[in-house]
N, C-alpha and C. Protein backbone atom coordinates (compact mmCIF):
# COMPACT_ATOMS: atom_id res chain seq x y z
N UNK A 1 141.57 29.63 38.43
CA UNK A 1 142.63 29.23 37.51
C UNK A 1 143.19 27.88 37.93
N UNK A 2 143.65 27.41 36.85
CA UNK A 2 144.27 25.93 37.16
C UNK A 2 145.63 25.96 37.90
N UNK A 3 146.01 24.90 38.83
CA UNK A 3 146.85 25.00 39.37
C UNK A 3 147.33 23.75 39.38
N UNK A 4 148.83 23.03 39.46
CA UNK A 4 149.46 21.97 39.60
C UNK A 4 149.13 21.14 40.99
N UNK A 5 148.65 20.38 41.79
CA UNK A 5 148.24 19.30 42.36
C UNK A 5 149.10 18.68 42.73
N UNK A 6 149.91 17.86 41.69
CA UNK A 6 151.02 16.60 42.15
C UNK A 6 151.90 17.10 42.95
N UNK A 7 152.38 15.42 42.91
CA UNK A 7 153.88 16.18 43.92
C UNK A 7 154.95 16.87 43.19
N UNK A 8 155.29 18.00 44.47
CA UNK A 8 156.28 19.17 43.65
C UNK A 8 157.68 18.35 42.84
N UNK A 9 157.41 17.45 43.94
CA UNK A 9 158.97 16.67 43.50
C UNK A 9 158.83 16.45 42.21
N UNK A 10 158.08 15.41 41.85
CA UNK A 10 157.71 15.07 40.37
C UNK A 10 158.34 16.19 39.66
N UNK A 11 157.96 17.29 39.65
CA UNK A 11 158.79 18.20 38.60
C UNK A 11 160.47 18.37 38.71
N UNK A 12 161.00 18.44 39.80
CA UNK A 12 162.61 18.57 40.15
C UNK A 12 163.08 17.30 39.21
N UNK A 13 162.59 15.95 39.08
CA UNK A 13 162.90 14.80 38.83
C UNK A 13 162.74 14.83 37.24
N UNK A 14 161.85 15.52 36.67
CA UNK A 14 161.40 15.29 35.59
C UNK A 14 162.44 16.72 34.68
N UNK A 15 162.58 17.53 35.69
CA UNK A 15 163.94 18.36 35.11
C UNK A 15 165.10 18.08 35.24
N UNK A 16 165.52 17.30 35.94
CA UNK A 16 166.79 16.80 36.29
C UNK A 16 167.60 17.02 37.22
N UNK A 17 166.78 18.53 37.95
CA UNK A 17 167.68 19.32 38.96
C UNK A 17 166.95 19.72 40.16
N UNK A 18 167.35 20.45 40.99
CA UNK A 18 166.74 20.82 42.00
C UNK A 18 165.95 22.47 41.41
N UNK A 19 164.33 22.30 41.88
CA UNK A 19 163.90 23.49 41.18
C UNK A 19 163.73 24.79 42.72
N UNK A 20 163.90 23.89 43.84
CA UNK A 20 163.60 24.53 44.97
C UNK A 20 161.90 24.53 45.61
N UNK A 21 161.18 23.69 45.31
CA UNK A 21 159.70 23.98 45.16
C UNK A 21 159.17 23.43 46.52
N UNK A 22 159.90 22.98 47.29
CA UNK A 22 159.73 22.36 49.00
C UNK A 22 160.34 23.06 49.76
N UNK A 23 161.23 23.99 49.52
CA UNK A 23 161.46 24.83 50.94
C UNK A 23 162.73 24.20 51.67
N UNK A 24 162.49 23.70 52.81
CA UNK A 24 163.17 23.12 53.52
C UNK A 24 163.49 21.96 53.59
N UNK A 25 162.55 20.85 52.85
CA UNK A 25 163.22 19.65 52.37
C UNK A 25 164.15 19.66 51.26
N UNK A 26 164.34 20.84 50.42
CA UNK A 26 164.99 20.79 49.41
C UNK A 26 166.67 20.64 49.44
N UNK A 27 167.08 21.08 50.65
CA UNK A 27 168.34 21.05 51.65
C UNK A 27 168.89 20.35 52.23
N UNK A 28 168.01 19.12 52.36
CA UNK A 28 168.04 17.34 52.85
C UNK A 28 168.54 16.30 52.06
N UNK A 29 168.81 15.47 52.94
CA UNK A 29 168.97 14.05 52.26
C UNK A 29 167.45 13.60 51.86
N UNK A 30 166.60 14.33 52.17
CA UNK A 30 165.32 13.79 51.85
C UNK A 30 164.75 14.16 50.95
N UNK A 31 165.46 14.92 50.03
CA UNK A 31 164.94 15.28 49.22
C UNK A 31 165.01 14.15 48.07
N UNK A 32 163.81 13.85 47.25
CA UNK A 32 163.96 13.05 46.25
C UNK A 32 165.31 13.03 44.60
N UNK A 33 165.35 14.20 44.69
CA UNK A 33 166.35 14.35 43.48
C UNK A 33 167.91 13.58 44.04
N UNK A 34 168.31 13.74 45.10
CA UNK A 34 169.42 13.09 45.72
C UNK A 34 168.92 11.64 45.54
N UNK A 35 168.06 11.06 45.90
CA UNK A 35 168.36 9.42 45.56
C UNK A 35 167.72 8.92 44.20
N UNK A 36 166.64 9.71 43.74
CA UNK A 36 166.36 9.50 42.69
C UNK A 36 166.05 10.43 41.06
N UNK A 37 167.36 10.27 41.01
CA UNK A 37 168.07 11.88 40.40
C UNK A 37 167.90 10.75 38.65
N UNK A 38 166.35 10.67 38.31
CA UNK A 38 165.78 10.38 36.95
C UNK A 38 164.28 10.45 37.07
N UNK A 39 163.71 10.64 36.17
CA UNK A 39 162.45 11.40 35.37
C UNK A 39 161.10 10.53 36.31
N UNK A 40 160.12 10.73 37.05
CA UNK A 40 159.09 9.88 37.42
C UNK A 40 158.57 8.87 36.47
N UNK A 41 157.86 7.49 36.95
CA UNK A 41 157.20 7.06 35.99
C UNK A 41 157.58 6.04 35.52
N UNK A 42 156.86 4.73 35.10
CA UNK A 42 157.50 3.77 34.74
C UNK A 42 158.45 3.92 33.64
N UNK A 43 159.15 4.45 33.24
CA UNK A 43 159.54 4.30 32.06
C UNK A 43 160.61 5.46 32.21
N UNK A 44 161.06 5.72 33.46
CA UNK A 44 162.11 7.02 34.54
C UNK A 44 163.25 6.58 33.76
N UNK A 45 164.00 4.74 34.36
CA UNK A 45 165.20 4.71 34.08
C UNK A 45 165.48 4.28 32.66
N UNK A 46 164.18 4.02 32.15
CA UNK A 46 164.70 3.36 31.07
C UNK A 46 165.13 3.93 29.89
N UNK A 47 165.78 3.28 28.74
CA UNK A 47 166.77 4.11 27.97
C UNK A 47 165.93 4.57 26.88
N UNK A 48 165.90 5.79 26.80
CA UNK A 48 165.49 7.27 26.11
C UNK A 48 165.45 7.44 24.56
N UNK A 49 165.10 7.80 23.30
CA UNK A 49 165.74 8.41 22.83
C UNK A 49 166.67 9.81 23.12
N UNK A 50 167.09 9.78 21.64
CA UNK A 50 167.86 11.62 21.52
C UNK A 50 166.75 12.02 21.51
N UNK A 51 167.25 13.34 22.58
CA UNK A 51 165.84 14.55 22.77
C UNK A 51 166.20 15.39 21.44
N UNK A 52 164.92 15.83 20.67
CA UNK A 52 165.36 16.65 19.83
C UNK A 52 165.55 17.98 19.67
N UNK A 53 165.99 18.41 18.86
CA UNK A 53 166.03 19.98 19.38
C UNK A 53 164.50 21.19 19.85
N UNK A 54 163.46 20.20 19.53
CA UNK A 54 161.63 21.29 20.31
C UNK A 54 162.23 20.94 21.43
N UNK A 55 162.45 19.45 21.91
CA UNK A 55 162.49 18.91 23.10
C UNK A 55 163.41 19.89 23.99
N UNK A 56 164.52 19.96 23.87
CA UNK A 56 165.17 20.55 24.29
C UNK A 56 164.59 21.69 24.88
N UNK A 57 164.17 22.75 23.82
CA UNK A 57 163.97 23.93 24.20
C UNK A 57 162.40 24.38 25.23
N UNK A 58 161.96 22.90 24.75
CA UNK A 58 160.70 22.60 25.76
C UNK A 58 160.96 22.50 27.05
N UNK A 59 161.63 21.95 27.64
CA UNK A 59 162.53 21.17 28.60
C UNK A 59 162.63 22.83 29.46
N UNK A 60 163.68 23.44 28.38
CA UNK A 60 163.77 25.16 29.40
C UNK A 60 162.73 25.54 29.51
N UNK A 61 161.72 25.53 28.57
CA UNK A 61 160.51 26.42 29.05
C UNK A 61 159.80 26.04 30.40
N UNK A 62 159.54 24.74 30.67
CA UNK A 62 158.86 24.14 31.55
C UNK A 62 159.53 24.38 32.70
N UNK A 63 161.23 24.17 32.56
CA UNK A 63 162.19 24.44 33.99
C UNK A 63 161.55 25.82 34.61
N UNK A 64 161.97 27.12 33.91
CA UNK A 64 161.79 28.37 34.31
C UNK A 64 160.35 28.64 34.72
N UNK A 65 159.42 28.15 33.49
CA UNK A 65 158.24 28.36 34.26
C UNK A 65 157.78 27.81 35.89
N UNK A 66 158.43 26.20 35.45
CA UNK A 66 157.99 25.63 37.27
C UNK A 66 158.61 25.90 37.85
N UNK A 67 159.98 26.47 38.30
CA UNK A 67 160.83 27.45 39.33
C UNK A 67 159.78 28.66 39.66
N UNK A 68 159.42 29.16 39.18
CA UNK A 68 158.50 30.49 39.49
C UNK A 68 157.19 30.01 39.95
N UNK A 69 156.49 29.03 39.40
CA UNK A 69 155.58 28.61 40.07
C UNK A 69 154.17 28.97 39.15
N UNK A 70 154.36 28.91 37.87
CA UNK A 70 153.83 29.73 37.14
C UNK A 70 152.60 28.89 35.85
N UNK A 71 151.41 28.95 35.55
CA UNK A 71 150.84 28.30 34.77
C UNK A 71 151.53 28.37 32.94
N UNK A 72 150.86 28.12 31.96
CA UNK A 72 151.41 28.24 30.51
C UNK A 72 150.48 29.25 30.70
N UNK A 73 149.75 29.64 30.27
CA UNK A 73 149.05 31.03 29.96
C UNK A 73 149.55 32.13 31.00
N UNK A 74 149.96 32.27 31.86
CA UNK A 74 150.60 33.27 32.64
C UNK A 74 152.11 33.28 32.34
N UNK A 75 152.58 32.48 31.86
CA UNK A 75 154.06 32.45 31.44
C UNK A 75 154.24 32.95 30.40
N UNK A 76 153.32 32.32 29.10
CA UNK A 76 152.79 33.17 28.21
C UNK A 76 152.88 34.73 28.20
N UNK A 77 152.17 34.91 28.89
CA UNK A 77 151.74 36.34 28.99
C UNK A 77 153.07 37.55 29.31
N UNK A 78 154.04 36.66 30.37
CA UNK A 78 155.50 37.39 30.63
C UNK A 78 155.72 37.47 29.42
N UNK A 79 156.28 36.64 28.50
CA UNK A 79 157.03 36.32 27.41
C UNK A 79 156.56 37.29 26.42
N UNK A 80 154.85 38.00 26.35
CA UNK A 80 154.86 38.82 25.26
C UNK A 80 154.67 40.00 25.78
N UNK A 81 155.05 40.20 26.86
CA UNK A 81 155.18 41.63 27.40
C UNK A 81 156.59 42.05 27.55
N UNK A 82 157.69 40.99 27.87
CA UNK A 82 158.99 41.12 27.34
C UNK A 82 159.62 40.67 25.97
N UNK A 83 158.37 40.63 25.27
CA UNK A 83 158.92 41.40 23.58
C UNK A 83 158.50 42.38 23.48
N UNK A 84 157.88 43.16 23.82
CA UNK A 84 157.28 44.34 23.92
C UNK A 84 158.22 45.38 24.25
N UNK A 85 159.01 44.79 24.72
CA UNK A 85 159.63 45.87 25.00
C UNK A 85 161.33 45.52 24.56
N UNK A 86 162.42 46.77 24.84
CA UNK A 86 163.74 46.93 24.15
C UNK A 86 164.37 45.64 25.45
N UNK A 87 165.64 45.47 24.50
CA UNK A 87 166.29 44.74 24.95
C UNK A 87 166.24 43.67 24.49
N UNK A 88 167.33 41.96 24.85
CA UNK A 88 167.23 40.95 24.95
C UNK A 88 166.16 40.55 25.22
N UNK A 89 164.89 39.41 24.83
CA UNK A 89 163.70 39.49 25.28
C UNK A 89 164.05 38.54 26.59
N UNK A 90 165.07 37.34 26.38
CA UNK A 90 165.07 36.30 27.60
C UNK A 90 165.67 36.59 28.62
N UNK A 91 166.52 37.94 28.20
CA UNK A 91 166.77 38.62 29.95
C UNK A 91 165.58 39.07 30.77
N UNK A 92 164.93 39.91 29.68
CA UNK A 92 164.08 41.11 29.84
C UNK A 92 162.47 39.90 30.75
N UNK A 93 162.78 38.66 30.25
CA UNK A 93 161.45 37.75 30.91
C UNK A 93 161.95 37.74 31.94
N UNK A 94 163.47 37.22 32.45
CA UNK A 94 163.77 36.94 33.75
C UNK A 94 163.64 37.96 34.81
N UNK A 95 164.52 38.76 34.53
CA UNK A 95 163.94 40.07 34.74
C UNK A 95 162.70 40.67 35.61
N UNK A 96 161.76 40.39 34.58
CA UNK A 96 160.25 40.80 34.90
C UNK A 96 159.92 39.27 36.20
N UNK A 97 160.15 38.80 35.90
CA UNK A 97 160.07 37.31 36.97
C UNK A 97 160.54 37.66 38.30
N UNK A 98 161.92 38.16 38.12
CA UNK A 98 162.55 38.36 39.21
C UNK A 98 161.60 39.34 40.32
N UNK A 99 160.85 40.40 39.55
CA UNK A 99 159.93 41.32 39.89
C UNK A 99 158.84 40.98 40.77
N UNK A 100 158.46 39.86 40.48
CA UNK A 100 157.23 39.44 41.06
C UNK A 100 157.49 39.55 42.61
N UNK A 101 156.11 40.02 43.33
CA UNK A 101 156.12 39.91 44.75
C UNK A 101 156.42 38.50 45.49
N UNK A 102 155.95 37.92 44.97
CA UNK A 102 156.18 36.38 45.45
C UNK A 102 157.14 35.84 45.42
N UNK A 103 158.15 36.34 44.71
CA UNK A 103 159.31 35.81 44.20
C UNK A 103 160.71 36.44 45.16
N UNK A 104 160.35 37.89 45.36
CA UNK A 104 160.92 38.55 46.40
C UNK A 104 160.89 38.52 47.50
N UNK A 105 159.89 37.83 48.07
CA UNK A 105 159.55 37.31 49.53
C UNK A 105 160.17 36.18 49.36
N UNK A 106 160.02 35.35 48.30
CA UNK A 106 161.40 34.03 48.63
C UNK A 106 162.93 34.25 48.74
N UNK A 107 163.08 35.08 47.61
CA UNK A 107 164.57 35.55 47.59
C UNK A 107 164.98 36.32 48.66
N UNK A 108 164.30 36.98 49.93
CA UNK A 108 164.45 38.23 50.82
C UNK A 108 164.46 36.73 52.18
N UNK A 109 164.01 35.62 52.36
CA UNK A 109 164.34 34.37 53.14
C UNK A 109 162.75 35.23 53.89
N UNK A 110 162.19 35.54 53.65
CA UNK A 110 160.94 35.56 54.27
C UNK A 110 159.65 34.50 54.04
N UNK A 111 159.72 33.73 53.18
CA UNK A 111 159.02 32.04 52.89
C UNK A 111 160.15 31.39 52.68
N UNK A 112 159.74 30.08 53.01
CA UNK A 112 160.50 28.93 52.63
C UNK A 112 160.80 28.48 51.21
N UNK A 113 159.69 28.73 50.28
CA UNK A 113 159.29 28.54 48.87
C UNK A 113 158.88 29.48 48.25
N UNK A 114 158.22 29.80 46.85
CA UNK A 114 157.65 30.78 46.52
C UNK A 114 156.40 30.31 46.84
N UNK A 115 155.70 29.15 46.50
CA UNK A 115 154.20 28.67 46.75
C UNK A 115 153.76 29.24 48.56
N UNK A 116 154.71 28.96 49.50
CA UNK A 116 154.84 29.82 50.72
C UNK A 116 154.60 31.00 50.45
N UNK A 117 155.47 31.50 49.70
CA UNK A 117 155.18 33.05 49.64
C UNK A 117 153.69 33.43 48.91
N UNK A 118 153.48 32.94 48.15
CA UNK A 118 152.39 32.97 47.39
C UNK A 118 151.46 33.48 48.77
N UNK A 119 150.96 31.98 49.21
CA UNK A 119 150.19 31.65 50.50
C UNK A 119 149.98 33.00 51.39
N UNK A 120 151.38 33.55 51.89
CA UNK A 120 151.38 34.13 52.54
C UNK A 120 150.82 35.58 52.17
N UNK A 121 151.26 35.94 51.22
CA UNK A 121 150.44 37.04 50.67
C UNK A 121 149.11 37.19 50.31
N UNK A 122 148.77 36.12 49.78
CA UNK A 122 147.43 36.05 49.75
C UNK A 122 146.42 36.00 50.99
N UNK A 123 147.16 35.98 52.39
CA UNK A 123 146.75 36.05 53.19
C UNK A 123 147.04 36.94 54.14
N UNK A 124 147.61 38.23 53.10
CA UNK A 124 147.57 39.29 53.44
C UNK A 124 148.33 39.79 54.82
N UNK A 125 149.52 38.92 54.74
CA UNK A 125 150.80 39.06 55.90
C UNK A 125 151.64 39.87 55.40
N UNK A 126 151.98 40.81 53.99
CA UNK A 126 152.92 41.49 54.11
C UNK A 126 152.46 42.89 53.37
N UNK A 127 152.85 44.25 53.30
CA UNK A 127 152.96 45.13 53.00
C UNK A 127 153.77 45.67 52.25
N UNK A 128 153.62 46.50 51.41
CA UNK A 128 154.61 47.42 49.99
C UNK A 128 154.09 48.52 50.52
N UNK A 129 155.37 49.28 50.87
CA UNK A 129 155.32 50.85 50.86
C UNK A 129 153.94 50.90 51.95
N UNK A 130 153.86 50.03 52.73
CA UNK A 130 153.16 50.67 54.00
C UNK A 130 152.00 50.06 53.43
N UNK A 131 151.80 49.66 52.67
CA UNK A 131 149.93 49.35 51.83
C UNK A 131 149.98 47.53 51.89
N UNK A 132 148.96 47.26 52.51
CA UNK A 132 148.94 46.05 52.31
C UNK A 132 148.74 45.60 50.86
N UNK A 133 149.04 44.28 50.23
CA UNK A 133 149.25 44.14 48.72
C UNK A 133 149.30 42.72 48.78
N UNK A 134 148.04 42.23 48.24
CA UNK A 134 147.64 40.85 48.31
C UNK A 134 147.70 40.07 46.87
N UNK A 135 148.61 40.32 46.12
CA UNK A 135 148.94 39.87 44.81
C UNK A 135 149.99 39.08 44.49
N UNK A 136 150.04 38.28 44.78
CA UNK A 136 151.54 37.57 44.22
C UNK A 136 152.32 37.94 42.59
N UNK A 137 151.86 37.90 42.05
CA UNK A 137 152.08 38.38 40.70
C UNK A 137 152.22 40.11 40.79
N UNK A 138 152.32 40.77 41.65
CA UNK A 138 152.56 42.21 41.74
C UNK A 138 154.33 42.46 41.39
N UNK A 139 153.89 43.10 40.68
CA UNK A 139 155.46 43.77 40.02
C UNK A 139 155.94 44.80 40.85
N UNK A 140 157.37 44.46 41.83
CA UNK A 140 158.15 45.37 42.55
C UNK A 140 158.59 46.40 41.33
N UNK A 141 159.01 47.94 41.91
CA UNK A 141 159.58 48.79 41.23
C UNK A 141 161.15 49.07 42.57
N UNK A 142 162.06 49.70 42.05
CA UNK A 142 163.16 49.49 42.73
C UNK A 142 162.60 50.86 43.77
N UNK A 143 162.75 50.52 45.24
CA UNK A 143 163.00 51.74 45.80
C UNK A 143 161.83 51.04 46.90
N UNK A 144 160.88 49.62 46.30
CA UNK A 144 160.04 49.82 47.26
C UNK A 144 160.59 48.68 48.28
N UNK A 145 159.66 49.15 49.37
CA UNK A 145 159.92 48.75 50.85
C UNK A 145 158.94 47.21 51.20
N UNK A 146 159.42 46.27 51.49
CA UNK A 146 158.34 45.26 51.56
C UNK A 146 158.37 45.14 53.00
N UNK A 147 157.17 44.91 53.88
CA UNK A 147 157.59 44.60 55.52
C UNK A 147 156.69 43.70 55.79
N UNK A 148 156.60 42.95 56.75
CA UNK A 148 155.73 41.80 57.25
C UNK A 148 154.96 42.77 58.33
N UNK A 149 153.67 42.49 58.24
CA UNK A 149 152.52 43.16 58.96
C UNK A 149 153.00 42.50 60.59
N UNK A 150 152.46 43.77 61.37
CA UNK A 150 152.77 43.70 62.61
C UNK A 150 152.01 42.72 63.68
N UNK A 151 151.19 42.18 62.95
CA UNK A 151 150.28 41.23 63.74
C UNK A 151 150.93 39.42 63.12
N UNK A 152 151.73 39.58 62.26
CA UNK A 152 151.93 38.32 61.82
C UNK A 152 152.92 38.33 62.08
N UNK A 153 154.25 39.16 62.51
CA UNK A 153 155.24 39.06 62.75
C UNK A 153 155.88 37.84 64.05
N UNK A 154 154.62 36.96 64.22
CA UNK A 154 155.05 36.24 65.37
C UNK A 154 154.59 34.61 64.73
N UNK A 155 155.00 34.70 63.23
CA UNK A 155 154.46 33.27 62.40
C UNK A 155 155.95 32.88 62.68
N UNK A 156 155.64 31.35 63.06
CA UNK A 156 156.87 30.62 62.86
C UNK A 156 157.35 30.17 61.42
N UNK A 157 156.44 30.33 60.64
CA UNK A 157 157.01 29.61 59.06
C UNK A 157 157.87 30.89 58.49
N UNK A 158 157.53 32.46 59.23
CA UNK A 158 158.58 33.27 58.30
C UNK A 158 159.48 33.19 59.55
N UNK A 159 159.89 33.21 60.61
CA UNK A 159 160.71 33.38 61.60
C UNK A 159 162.23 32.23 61.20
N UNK A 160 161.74 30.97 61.09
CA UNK A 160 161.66 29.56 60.39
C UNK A 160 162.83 29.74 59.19
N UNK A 161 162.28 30.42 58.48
CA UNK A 161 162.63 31.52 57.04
C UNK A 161 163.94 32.04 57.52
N UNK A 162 163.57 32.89 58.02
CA UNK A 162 164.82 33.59 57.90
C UNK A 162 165.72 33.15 58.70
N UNK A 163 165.80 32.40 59.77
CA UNK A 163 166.78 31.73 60.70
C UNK A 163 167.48 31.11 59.26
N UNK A 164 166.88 30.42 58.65
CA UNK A 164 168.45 29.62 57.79
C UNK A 164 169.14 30.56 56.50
N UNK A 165 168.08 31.68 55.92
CA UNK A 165 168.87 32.79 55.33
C UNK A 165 170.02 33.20 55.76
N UNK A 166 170.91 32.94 55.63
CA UNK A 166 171.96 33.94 56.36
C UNK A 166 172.35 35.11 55.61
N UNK A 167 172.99 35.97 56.32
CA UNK A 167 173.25 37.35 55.88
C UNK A 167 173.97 37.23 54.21
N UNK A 168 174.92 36.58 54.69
CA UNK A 168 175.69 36.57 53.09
C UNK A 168 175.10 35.85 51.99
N UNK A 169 174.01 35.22 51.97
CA UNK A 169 173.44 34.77 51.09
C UNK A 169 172.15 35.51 50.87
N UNK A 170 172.43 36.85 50.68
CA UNK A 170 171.31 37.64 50.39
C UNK A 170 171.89 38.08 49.14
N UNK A 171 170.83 38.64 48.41
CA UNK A 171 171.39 38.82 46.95
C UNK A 171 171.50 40.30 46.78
N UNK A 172 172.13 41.08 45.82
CA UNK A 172 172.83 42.26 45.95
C UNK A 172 171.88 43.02 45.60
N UNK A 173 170.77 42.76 44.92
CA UNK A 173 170.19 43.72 44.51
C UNK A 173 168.79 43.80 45.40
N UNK A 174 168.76 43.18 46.68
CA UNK A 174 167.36 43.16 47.96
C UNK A 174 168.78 43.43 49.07
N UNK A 175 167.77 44.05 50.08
CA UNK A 175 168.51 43.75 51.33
C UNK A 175 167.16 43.62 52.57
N UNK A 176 167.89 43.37 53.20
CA UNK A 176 166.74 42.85 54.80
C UNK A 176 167.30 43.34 56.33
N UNK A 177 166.24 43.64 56.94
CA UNK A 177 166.89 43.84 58.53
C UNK A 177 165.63 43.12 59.22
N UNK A 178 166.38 42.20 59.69
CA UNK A 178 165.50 40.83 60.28
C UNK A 178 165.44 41.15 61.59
N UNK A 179 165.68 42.22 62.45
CA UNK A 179 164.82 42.60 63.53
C UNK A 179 163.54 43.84 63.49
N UNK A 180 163.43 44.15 62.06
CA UNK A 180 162.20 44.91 62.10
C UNK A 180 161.09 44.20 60.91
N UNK A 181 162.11 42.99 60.35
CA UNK A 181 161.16 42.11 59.38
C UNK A 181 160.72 43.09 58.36
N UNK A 182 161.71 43.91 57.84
CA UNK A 182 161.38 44.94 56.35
C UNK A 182 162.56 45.11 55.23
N UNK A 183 162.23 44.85 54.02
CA UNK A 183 163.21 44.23 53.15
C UNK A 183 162.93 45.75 52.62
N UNK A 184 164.27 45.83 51.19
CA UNK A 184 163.88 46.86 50.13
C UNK A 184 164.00 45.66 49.02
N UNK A 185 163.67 46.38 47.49
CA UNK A 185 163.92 46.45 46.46
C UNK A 185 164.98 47.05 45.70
N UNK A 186 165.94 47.08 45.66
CA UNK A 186 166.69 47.80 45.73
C UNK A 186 167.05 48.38 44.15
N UNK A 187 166.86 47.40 43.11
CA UNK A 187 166.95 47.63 41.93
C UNK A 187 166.98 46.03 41.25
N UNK A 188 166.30 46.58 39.80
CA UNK A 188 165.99 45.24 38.82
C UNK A 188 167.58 44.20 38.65
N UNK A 189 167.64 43.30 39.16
CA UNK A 189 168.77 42.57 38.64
C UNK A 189 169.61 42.50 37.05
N UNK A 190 170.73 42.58 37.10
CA UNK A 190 170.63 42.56 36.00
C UNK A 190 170.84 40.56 36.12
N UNK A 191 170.62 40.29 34.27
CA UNK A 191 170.88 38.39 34.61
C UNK A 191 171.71 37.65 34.98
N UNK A 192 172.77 38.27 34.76
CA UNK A 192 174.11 37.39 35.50
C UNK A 192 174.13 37.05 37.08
N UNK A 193 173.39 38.34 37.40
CA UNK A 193 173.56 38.00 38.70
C UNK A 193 172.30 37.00 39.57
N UNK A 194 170.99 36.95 38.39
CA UNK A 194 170.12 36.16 39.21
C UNK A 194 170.66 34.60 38.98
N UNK A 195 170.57 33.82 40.04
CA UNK A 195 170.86 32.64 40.21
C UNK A 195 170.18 31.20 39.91
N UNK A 196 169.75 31.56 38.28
CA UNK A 196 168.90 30.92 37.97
C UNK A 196 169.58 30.09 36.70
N UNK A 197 169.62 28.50 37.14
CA UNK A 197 170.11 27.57 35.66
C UNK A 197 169.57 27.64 34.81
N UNK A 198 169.01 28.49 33.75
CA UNK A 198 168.43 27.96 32.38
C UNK A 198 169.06 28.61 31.80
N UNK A 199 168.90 28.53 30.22
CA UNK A 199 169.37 29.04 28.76
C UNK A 199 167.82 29.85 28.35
N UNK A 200 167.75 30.95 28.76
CA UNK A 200 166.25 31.87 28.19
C UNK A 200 165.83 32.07 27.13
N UNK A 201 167.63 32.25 26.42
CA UNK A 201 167.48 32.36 24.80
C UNK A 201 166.69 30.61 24.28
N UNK A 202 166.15 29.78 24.84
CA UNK A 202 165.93 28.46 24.18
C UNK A 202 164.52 28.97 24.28
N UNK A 203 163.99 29.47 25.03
CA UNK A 203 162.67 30.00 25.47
C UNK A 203 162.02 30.95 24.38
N UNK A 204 162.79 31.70 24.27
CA UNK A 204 163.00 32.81 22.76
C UNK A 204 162.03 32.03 21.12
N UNK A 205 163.11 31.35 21.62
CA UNK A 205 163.45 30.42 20.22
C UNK A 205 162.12 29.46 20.22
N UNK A 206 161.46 29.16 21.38
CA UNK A 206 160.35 28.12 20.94
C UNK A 206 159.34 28.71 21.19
N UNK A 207 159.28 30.16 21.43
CA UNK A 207 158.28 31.18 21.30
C UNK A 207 158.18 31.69 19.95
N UNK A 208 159.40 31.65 19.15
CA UNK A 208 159.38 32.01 18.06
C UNK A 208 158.87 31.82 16.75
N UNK A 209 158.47 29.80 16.94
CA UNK A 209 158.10 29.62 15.89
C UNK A 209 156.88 29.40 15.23
């Protein structure tokens, strides 16, 4: 499958914000969005039209998708499995996002990034419910147990990790005990509480037409 190449930055710049996609430079003065907080490309500072209203709603789609780390045909694919089902559909995407294994190993301070986390799973460093589970795209259910395998437990990039997690910046619906390196799931977020800038309903809307 195709995968993005460039630099991660390029996308933070081209959204306007910080998407988180570096980890630990993202926390720096070195990070590019702090000094150069406009779009890559010759044509970055220069003056714009009005975005129109596709634009706009383009703009969210691309944010949410590149926060997750996610291709158009796999983003796709969230989007018509949360119409599929009851509810708000642009909660019900985030939601299902929030779910992802990869995504929970970032949010639990066990990678630096999700592309980290990705990595790491795919290389078969962590466990669900005791079973090793080499999927990034694996959908948590609430109740399960994620732990870092006992032979990797001595990587400095998750150790790294969780030293700058701190306790209170864990989110309410995961918890962690960072001397046995084993998180839960604790239950599906609802959206208010995930900490994510977009408008979903714009996402909705340019799926819609």
């Amino acid at each position: 499958m195709a995968r993005y190449v460039d630099a991660s930055c390029k996308l933070c710049r081209r959204e306007k914000q910080k998407l988180f996609l570096k980890g630990t430079k993202c926390y720096t003065e070195k990070c590019p969005i702090e000094r150069r907080n406009y779009p890559p490309g010759q044509h970055g500072q220069g003056r714009r039209q009005k975005i129109s209203e596709y634009g706009v709603q383009l703009r969210e789609k691309q944010k949410v998708k590149r926060s997750y780390g996610l291709m158009e045909q796999q983003f796709r694919n969230y989007f018509e499995r949360a119409l599929r089902q009851t509810g708000r559909t642009g909660e019900t995407l985030v939601k299902m996002l929030e779910r992802r294994f990869d995504n929970v190993v970032y949010r639990m301070g066990l990678a630096p990034s999700r592309k980290s986390a990705r990595q790491l799973i795919l290389h078969r460093h962590f466990l669900v419910n005791s079973k090793i589970v080499d999927i990034p795209s694996y959908l948590l259910s609430p109740g399960d147990v994620i732990q870092v395998r006992d032979k990797s437990k001595k990587l400095e990039l998750i150790h790294a990790s969780m030293k700058r997690m701190k306790d209170t910046a864990m989110l309410s619906w995961l918890s962690l005990d960072k001397a046995t390196m084993a998180g839960t799931f604790l239950q599906v977020p609802e959206r208010a509480d995930v900490p994510l800038n977009a408008n979903e309903q714009l996402i909705v809307e340019l799926y819609s037409k």
